[in-house]
N, C-alpha and C. Protein backbone atom coordinates (compact mmCIF):
# COMPACT_ATOMS: atom_id res chain seq x y z
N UNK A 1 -23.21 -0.50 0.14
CA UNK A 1 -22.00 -1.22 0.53
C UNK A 1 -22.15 -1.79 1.92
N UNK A 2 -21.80 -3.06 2.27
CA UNK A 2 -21.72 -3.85 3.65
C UNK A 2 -20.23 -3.38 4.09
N UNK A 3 -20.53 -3.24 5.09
CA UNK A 3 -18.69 -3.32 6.04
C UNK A 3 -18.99 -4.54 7.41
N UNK A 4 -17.79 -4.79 7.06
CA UNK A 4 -17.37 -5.78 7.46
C UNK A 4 -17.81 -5.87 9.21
N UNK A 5 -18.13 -6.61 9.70
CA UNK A 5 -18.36 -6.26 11.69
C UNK A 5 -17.41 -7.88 12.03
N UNK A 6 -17.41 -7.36 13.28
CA UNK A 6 -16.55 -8.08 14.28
C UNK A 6 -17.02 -9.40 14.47
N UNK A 7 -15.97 -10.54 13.96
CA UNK A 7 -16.84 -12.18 13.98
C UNK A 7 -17.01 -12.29 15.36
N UNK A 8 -17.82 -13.06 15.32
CA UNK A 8 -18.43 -13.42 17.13
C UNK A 8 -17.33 -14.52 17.30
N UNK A 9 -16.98 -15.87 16.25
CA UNK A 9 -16.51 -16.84 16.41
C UNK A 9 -15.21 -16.89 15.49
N UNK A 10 -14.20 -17.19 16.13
CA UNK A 10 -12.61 -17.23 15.67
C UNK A 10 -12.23 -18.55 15.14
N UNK A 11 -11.28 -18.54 13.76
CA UNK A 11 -11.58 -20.12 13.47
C UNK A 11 -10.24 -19.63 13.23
N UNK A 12 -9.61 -21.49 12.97
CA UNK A 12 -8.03 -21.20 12.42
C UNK A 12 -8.22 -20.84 11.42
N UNK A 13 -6.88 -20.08 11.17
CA UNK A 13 -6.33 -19.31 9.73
C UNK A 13 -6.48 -20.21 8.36
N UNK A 14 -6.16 -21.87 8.63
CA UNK A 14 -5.87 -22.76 7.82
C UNK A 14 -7.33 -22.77 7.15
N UNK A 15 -8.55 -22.70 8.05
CA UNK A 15 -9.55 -23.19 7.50
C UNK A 15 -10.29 -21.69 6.75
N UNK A 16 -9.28 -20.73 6.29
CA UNK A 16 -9.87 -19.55 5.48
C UNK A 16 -8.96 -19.23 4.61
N UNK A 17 -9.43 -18.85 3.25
CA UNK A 17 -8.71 -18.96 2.54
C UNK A 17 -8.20 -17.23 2.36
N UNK A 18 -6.88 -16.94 2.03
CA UNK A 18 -6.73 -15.41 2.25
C UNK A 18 -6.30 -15.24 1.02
N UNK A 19 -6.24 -14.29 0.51
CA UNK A 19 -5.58 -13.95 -0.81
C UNK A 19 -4.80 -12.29 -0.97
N UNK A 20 -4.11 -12.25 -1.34
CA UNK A 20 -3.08 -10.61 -1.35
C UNK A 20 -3.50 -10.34 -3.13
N UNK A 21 -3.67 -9.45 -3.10
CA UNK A 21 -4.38 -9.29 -4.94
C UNK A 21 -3.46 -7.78 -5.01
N UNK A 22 -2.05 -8.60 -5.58
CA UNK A 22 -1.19 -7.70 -5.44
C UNK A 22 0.01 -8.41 -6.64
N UNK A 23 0.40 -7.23 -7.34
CA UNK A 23 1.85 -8.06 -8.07
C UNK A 23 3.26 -7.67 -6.87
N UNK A 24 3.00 -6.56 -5.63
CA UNK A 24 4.28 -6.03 -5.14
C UNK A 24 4.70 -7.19 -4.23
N UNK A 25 6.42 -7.24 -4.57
CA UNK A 25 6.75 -8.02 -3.55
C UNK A 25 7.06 -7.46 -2.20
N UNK A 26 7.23 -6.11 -2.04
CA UNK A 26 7.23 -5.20 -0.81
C UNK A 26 5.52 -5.54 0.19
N UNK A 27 4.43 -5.60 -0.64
CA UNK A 27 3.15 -6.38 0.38
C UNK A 27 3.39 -7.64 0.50
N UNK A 28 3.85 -8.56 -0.26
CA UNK A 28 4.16 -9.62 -0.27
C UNK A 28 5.00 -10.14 1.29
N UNK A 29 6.04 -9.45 1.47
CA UNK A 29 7.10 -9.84 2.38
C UNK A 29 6.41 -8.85 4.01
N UNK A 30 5.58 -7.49 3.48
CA UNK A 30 5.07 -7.13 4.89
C UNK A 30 3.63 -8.19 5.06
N UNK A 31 2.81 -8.36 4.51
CA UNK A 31 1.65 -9.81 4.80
C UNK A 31 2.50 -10.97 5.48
N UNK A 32 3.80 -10.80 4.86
CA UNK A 32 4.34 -12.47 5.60
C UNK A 32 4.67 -12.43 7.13
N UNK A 33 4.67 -11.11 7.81
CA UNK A 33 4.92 -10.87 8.47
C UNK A 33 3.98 -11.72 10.18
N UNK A 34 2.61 -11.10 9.26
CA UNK A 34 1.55 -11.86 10.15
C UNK A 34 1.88 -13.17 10.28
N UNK A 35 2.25 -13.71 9.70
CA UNK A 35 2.39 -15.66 9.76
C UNK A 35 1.50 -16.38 9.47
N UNK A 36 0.21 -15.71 8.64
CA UNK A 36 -0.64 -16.13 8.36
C UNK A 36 -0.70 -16.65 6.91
N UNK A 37 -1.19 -17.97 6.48
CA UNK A 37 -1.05 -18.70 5.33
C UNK A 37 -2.09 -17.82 4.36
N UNK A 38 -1.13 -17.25 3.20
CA UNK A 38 -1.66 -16.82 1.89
C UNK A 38 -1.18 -16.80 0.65
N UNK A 39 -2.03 -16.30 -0.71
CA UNK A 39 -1.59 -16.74 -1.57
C UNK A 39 -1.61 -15.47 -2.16
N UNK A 40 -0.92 -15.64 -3.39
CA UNK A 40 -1.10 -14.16 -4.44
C UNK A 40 -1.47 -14.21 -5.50
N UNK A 41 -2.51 -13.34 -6.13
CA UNK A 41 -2.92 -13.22 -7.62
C UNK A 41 -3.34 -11.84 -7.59
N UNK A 42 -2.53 -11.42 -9.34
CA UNK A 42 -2.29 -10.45 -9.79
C UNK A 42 -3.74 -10.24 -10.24
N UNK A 43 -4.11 -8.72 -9.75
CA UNK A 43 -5.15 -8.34 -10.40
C UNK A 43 -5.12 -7.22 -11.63
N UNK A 44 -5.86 -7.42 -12.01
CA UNK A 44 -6.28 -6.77 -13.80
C UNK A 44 -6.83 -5.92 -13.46
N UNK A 45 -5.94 -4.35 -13.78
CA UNK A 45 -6.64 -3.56 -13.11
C UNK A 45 -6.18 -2.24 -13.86
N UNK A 46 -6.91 -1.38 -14.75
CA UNK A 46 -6.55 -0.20 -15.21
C UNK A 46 -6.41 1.09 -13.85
N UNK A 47 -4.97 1.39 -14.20
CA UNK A 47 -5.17 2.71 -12.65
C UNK A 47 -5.00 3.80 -12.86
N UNK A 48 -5.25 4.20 -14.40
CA UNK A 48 -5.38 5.52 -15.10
C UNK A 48 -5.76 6.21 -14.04
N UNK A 49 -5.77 7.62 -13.17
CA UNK A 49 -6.55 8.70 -12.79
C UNK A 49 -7.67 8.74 -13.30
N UNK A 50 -8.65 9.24 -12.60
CA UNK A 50 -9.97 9.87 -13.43
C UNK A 50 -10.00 11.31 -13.26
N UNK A 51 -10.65 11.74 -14.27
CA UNK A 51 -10.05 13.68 -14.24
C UNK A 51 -10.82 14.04 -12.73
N UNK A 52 -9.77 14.83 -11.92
CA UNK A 52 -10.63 15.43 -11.46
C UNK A 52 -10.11 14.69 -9.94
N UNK A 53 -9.95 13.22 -10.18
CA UNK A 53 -9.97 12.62 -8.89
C UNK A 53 -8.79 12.55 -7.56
N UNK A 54 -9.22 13.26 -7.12
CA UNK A 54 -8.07 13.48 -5.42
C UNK A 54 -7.15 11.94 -5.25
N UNK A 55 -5.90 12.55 -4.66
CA UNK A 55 -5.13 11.43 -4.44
C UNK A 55 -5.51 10.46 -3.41
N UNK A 56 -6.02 10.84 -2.48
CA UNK A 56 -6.63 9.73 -1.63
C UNK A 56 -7.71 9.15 -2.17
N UNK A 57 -9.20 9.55 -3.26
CA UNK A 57 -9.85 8.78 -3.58
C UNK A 57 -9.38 8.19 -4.85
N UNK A 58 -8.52 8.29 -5.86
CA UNK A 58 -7.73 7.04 -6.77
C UNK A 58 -7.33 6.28 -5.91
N UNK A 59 -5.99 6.16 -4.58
CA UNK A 59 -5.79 4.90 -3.64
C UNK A 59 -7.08 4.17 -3.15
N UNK A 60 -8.00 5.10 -2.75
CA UNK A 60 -8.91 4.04 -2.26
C UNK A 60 -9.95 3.31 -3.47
N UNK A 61 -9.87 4.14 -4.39
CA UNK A 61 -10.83 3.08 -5.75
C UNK A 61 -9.74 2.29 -6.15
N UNK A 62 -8.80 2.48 -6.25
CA UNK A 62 -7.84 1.52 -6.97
C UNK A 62 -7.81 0.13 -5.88
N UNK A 63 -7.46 0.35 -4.22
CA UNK A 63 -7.64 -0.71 -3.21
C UNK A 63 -9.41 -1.69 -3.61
N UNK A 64 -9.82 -0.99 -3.98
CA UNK A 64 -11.19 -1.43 -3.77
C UNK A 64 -11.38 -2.31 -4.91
N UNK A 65 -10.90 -2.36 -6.28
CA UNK A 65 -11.10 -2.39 -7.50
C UNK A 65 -9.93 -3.70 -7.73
N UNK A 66 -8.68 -3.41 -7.14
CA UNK A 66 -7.71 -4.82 -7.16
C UNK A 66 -8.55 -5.92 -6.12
N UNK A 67 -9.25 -5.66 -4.87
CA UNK A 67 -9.49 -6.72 -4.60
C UNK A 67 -11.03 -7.20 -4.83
N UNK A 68 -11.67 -6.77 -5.56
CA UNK A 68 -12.98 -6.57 -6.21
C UNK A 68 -12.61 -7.44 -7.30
N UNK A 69 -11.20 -7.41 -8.42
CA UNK A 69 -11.11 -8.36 -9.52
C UNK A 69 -10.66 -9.59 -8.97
N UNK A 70 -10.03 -9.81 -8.03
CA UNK A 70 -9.56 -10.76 -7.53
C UNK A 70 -10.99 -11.90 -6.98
N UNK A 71 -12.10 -10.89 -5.81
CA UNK A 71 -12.37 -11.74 -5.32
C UNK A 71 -13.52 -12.07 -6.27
N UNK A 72 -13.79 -11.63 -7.73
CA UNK A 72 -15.22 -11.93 -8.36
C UNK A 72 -14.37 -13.69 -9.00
N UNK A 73 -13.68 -13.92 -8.86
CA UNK A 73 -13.25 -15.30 -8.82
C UNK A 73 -12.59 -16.33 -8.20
N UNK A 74 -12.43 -15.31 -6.69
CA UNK A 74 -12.73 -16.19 -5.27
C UNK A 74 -13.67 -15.77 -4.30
N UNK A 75 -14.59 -16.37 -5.27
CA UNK A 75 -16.09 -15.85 -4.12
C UNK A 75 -15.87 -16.07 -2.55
N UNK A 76 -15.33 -16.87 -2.08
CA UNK A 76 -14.84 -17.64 -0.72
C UNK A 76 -13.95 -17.41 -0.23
N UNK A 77 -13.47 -16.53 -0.95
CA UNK A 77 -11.72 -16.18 0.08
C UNK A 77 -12.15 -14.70 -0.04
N UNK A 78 -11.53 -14.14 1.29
CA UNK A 78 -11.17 -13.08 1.75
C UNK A 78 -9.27 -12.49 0.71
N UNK A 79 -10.00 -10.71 0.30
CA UNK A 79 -9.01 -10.74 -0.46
C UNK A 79 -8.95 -9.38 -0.10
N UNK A 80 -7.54 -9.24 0.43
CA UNK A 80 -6.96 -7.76 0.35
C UNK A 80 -6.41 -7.14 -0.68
N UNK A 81 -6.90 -6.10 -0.94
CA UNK A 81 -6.18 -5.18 -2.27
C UNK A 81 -5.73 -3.82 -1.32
N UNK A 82 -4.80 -3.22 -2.28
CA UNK A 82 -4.09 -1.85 -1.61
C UNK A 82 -3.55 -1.27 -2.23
N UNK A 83 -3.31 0.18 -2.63
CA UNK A 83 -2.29 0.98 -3.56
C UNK A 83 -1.75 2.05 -2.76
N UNK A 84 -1.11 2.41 -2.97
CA UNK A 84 -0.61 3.92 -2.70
C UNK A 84 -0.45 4.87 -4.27
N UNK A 85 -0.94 6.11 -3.23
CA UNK A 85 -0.70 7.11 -4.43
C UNK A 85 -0.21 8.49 -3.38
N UNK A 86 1.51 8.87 -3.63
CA UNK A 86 1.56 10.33 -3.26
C UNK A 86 1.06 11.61 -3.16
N UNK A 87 1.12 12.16 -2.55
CA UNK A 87 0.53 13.46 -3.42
C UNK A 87 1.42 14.84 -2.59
N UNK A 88 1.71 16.09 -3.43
CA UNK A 88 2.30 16.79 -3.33
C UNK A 88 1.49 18.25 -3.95
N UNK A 89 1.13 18.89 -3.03
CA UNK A 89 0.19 20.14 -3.28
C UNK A 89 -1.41 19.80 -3.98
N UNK A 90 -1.78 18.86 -4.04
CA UNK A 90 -2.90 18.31 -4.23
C UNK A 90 -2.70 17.87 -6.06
N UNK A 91 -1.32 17.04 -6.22
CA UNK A 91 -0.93 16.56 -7.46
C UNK A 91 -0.39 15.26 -7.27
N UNK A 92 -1.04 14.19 -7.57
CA UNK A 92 -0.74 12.44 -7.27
C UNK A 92 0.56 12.74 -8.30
N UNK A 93 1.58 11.98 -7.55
CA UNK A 93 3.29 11.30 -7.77
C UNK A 93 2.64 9.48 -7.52
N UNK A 94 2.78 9.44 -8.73
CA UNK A 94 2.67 7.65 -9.07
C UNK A 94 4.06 6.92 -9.28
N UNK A 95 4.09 6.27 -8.97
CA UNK A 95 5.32 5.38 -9.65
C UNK A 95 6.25 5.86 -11.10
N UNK A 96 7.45 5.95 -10.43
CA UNK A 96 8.02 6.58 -11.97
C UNK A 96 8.64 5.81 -13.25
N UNK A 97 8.90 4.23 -13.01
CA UNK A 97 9.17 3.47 -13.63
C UNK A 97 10.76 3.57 -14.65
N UNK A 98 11.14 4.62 -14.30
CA UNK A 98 12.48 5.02 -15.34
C UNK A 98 13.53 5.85 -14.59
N UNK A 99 14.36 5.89 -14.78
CA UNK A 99 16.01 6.95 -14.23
C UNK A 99 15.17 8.45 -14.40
N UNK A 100 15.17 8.57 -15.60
CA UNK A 100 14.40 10.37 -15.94
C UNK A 100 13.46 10.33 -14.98
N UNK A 101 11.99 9.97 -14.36
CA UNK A 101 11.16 9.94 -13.96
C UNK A 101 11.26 9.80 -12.62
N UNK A 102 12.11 8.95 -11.95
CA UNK A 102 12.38 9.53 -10.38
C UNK A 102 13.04 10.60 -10.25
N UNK A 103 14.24 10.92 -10.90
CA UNK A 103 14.95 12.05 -11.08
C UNK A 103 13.68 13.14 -10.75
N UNK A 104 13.11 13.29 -11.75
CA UNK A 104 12.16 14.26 -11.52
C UNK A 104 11.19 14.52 -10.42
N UNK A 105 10.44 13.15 -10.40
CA UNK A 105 10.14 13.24 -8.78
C UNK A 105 10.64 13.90 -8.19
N UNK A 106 12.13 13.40 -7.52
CA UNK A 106 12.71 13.56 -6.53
C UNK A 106 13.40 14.87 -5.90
N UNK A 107 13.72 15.62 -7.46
CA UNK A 107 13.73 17.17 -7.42
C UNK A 107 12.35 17.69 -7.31
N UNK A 108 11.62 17.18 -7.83
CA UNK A 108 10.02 18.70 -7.64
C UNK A 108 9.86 18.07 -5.59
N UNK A 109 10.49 16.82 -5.14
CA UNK A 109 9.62 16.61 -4.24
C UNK A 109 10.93 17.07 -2.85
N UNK A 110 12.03 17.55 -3.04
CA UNK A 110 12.95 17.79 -1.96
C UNK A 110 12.71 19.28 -1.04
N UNK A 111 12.91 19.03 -0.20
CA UNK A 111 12.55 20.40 0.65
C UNK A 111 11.58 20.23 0.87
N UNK A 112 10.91 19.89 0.58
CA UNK A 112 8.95 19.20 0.58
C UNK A 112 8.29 18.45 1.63
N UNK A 113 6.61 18.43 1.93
CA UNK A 113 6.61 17.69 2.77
C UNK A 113 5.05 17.02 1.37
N UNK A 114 5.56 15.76 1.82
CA UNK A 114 4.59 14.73 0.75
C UNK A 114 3.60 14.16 1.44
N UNK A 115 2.25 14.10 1.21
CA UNK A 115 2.04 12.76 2.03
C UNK A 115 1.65 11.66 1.05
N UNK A 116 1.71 10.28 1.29
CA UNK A 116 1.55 9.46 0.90
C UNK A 116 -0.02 8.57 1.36
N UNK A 117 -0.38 8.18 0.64
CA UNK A 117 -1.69 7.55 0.95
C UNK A 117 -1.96 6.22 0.67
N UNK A 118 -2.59 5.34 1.83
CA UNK A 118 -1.56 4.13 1.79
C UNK A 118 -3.13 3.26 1.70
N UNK A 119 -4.39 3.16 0.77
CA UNK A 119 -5.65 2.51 0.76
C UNK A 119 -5.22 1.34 1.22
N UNK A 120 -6.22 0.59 1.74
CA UNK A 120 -6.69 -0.75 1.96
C UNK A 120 -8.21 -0.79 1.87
N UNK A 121 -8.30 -2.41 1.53
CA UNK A 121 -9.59 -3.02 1.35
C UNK A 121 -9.50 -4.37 1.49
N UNK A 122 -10.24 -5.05 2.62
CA UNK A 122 -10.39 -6.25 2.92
C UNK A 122 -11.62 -6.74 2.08
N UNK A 123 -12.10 -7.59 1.22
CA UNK A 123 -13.34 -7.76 0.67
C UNK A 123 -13.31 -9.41 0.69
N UNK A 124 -14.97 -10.17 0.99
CA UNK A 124 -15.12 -11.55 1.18
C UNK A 124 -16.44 -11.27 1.24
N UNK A 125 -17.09 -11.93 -0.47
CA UNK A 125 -18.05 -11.73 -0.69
C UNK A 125 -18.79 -10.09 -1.39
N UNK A 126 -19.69 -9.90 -0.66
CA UNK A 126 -20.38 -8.50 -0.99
C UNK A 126 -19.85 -7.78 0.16
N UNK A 127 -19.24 -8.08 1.28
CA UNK A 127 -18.65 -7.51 2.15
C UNK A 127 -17.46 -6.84 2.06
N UNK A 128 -17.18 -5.65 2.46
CA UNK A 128 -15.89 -4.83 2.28
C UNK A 128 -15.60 -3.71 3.35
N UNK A 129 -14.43 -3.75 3.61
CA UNK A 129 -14.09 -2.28 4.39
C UNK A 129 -12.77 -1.81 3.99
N UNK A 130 -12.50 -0.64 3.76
CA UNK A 130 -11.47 -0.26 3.03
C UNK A 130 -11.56 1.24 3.60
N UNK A 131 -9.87 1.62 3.74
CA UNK A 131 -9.83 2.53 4.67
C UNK A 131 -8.48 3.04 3.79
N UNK A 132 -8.29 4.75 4.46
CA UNK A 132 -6.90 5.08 3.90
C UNK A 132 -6.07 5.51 5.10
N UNK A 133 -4.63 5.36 5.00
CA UNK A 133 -3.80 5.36 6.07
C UNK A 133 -2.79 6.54 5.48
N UNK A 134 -2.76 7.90 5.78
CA UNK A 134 -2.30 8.97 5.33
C UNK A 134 -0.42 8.79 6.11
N UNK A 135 0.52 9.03 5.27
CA UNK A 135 1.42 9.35 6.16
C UNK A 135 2.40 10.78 5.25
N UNK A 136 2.90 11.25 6.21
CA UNK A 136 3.19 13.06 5.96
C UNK A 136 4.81 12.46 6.01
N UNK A 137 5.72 12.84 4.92
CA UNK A 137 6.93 12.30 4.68
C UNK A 137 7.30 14.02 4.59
N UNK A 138 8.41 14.19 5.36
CA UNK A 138 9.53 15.25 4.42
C UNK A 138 10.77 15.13 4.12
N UNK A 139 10.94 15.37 3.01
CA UNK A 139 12.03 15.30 2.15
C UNK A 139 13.17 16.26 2.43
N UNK A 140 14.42 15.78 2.17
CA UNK A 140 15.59 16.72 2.54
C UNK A 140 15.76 17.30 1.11
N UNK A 141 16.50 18.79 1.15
CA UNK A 141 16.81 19.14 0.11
C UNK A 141 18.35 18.85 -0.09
N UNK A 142 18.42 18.21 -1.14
CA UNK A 142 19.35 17.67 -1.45
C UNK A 142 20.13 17.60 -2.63
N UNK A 143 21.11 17.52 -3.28
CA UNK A 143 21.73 18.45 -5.00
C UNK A 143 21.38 17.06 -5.53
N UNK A 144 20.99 17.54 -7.01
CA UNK A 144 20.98 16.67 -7.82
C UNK A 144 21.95 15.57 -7.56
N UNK A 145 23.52 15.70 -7.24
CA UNK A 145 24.26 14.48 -7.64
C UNK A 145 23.91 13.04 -6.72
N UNK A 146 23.71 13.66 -5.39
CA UNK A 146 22.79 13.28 -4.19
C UNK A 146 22.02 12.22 -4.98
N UNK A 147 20.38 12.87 -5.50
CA UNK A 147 19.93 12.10 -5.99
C UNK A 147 19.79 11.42 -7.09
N UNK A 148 20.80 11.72 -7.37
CA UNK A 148 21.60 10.41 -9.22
C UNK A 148 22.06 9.66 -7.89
N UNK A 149 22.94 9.47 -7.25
CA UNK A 149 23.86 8.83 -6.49
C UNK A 149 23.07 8.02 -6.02
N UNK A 150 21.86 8.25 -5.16
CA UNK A 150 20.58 7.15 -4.84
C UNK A 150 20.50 6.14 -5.56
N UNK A 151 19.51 6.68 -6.54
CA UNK A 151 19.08 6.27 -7.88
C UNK A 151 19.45 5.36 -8.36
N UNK A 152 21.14 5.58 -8.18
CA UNK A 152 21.45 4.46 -8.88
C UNK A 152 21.78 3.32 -8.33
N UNK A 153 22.16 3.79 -7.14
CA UNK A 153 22.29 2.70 -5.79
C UNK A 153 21.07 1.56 -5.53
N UNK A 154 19.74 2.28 -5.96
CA UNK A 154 18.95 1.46 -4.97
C UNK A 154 17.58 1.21 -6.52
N UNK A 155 17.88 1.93 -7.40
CA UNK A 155 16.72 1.68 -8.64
C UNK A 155 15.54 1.68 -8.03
N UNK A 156 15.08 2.55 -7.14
CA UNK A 156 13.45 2.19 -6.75
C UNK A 156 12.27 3.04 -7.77
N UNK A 157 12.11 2.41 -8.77
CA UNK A 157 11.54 2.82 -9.83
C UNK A 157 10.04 2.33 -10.04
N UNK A 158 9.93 1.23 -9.03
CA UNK A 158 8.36 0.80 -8.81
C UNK A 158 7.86 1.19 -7.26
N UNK A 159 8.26 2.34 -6.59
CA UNK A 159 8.05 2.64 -5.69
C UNK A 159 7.47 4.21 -6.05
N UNK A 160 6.01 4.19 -5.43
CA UNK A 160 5.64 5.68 -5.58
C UNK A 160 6.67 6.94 -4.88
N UNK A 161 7.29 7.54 -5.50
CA UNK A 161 7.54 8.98 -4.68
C UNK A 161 9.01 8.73 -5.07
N UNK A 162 9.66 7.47 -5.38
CA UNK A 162 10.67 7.37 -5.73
C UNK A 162 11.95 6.97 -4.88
N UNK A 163 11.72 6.71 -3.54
CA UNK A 163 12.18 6.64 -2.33
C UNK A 163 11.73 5.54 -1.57
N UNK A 164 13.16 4.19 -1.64
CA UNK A 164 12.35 3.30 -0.42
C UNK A 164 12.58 3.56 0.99
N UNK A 165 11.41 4.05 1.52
CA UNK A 165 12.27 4.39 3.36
C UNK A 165 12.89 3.36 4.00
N UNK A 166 12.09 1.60 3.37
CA UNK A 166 12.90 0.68 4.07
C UNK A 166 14.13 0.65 3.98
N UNK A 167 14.62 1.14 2.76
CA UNK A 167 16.08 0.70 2.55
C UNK A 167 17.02 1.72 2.61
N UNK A 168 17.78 2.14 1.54
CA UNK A 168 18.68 3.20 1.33
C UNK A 168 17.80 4.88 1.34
N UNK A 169 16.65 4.92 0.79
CA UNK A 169 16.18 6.12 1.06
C UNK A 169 15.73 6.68 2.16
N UNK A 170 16.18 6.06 2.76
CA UNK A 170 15.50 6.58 4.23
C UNK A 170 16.76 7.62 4.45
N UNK A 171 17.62 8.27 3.72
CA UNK A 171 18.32 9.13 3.66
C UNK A 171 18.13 10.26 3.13
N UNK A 172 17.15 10.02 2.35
CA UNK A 172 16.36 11.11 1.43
C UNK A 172 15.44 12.30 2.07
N UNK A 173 15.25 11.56 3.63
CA UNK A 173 13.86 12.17 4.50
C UNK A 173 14.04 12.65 5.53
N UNK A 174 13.63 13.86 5.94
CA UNK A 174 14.00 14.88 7.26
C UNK A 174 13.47 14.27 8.06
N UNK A 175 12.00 13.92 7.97
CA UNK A 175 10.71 13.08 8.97
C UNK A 175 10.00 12.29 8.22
N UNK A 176 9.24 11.20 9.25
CA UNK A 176 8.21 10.96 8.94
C UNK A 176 7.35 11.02 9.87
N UNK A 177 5.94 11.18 9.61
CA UNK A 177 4.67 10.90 10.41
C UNK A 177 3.65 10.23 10.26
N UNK A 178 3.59 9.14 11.14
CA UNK A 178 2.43 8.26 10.55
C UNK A 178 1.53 7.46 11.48
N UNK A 179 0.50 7.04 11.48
CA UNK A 179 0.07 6.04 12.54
C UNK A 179 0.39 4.63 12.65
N UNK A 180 0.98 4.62 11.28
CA UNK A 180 1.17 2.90 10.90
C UNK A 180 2.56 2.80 10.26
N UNK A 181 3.68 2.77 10.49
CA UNK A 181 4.91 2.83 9.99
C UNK A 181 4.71 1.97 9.03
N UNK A 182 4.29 0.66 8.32
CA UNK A 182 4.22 -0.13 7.17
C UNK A 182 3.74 0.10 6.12
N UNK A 183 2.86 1.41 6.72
CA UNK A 183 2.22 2.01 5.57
C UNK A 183 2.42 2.39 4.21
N UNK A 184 3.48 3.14 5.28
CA UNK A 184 4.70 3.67 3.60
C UNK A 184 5.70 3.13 2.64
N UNK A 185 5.51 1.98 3.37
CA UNK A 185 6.21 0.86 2.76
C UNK A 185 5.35 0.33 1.32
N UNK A 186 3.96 -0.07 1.75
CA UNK A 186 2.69 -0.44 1.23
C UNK A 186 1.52 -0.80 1.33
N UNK A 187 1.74 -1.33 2.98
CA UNK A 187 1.12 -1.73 3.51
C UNK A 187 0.62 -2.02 4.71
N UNK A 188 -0.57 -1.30 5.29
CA UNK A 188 -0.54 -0.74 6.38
C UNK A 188 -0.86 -2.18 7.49
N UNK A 189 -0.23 -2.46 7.90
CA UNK A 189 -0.40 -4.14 9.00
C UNK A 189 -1.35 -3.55 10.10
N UNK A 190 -0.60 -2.12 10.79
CA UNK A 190 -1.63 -1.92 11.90
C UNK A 190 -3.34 -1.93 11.50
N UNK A 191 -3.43 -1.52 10.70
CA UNK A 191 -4.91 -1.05 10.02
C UNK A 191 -5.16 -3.10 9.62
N UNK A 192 -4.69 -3.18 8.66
CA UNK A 192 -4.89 -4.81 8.26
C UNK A 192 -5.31 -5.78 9.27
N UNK A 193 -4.35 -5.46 10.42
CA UNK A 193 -4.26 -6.77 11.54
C UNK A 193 -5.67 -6.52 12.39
N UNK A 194 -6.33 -5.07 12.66
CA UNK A 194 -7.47 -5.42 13.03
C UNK A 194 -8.56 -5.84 12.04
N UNK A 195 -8.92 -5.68 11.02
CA UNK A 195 -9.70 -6.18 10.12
C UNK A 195 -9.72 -7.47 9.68
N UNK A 196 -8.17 -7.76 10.08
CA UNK A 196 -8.41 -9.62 10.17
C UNK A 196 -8.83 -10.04 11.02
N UNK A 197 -8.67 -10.00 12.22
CA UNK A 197 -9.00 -10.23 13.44
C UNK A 197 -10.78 -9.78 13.61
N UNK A 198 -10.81 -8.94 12.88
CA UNK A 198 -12.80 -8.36 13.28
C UNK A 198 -13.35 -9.55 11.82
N UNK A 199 -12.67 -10.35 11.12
CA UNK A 199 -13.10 -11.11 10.11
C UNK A 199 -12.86 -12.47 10.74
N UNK A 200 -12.01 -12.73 11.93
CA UNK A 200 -12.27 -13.64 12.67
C UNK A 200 -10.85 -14.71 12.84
N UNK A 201 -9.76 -14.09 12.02
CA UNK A 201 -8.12 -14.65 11.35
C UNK A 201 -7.41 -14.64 13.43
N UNK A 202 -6.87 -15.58 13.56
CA UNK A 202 -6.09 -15.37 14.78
C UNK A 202 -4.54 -14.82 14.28
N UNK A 203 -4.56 -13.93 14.96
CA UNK A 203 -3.24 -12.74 14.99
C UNK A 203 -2.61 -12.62 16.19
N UNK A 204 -1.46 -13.24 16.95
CA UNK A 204 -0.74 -14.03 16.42
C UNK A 204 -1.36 -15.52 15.83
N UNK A 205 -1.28 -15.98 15.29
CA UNK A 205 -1.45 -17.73 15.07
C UNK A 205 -1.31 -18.32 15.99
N UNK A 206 -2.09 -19.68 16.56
CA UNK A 206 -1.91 -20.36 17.29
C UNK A 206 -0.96 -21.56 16.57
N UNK A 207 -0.28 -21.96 17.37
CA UNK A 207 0.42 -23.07 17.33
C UNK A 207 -0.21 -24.05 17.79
């Protein structure tokens, strides 16, 4: 594997093509953040577990693997992929997709401290660096009606762990700890913004 090193020479953003190899609109709206011109395509990507495999290495094969399908048909663009996968006593909490299924989450995960694991992978070309951004969440214990009452408020049912901290769940959580607050969102910018910048992207943008 190549990793990525620090461009000697900085070009505008316009003249590189970037790509987010992502269906979430939560990376979607933190990437927009940078101000940097990009595009999105959904990558094809089975994210079954493999037996056996730790929650931080599924996030980081899965980061590696969305922007791996993406970029084998933009040889020329630089393409970030990223997942998160929870984990709670060394047991990945994926996305629950249904009312029953956060519910459940959200009781096995109260009183608890979770961490969440937040992969990235910058890839352009045979080149790649991909890193994981751990953050340690704890959960309040809280009565079931509590979390029906969420639930139904805020439907975060495509959010791992079941809880958006951006929004209404950030009621759900005693603490957090992290190096990169976006992380837990989806997407880690602090970690991202130097890897664009060591790929040669101006952060802020010039005008």
């Amino acid at each position: 594997m190549k990793v990525l090193v620090k461009a000697q020479v900085v070009m505008s953003n316009s003249a590189k093509k970037l790509i987010l190899a992502s269906t979430s609109v939560y990376r979607r709206e933190l990437l927009e953040r940078l101000r940097i011109p990009f595009t999105v395509v959904s990558p094809k990507v089975d994210e079954t577990p493999l037996p056996g495999e730790s929650s931080v290495d599924l996030a980081l094969r899965l980061a590696k693997a969305k922007a791996a399908a993406v970029a084998k048909d933009h040889p020329n663009a630089w393409v970030i992929g990223s997942d998160q996968v929870a984990d709670l006593c060394g047991a990945a909490i994926g996305k629950p997709g249904n009312f029953e299924r956060a519910m459940a989450q959200l009781q096995l995960m109260r009183g608890s401290s979770v961490t969440f694991n937040t992969a990235l992978c910058l890839m352009h070309g045979d080149t790649e660096s991909t890193v994981n951004i751990p953050t340690e969440v704890k959960f309040r214990k809280l009565s079931d009606d509590v979390l029906e009452a969420y639930l139904l408020a805020e439907e975060p049912y495509d959010c791992a762990g079941s809880a958006k901290s951006e929004g209404l769940g950030i009621s759900l959580l005693e603490a957090i700890k992290s190096d990169d607050p976006t992380a837990l969102i989806g997407l880690p910018l602090i970690a991202l913004s130097g890897l664009l910048r060591d790929a040669g992207f101006e952060i802020p943008p010039k005008k």
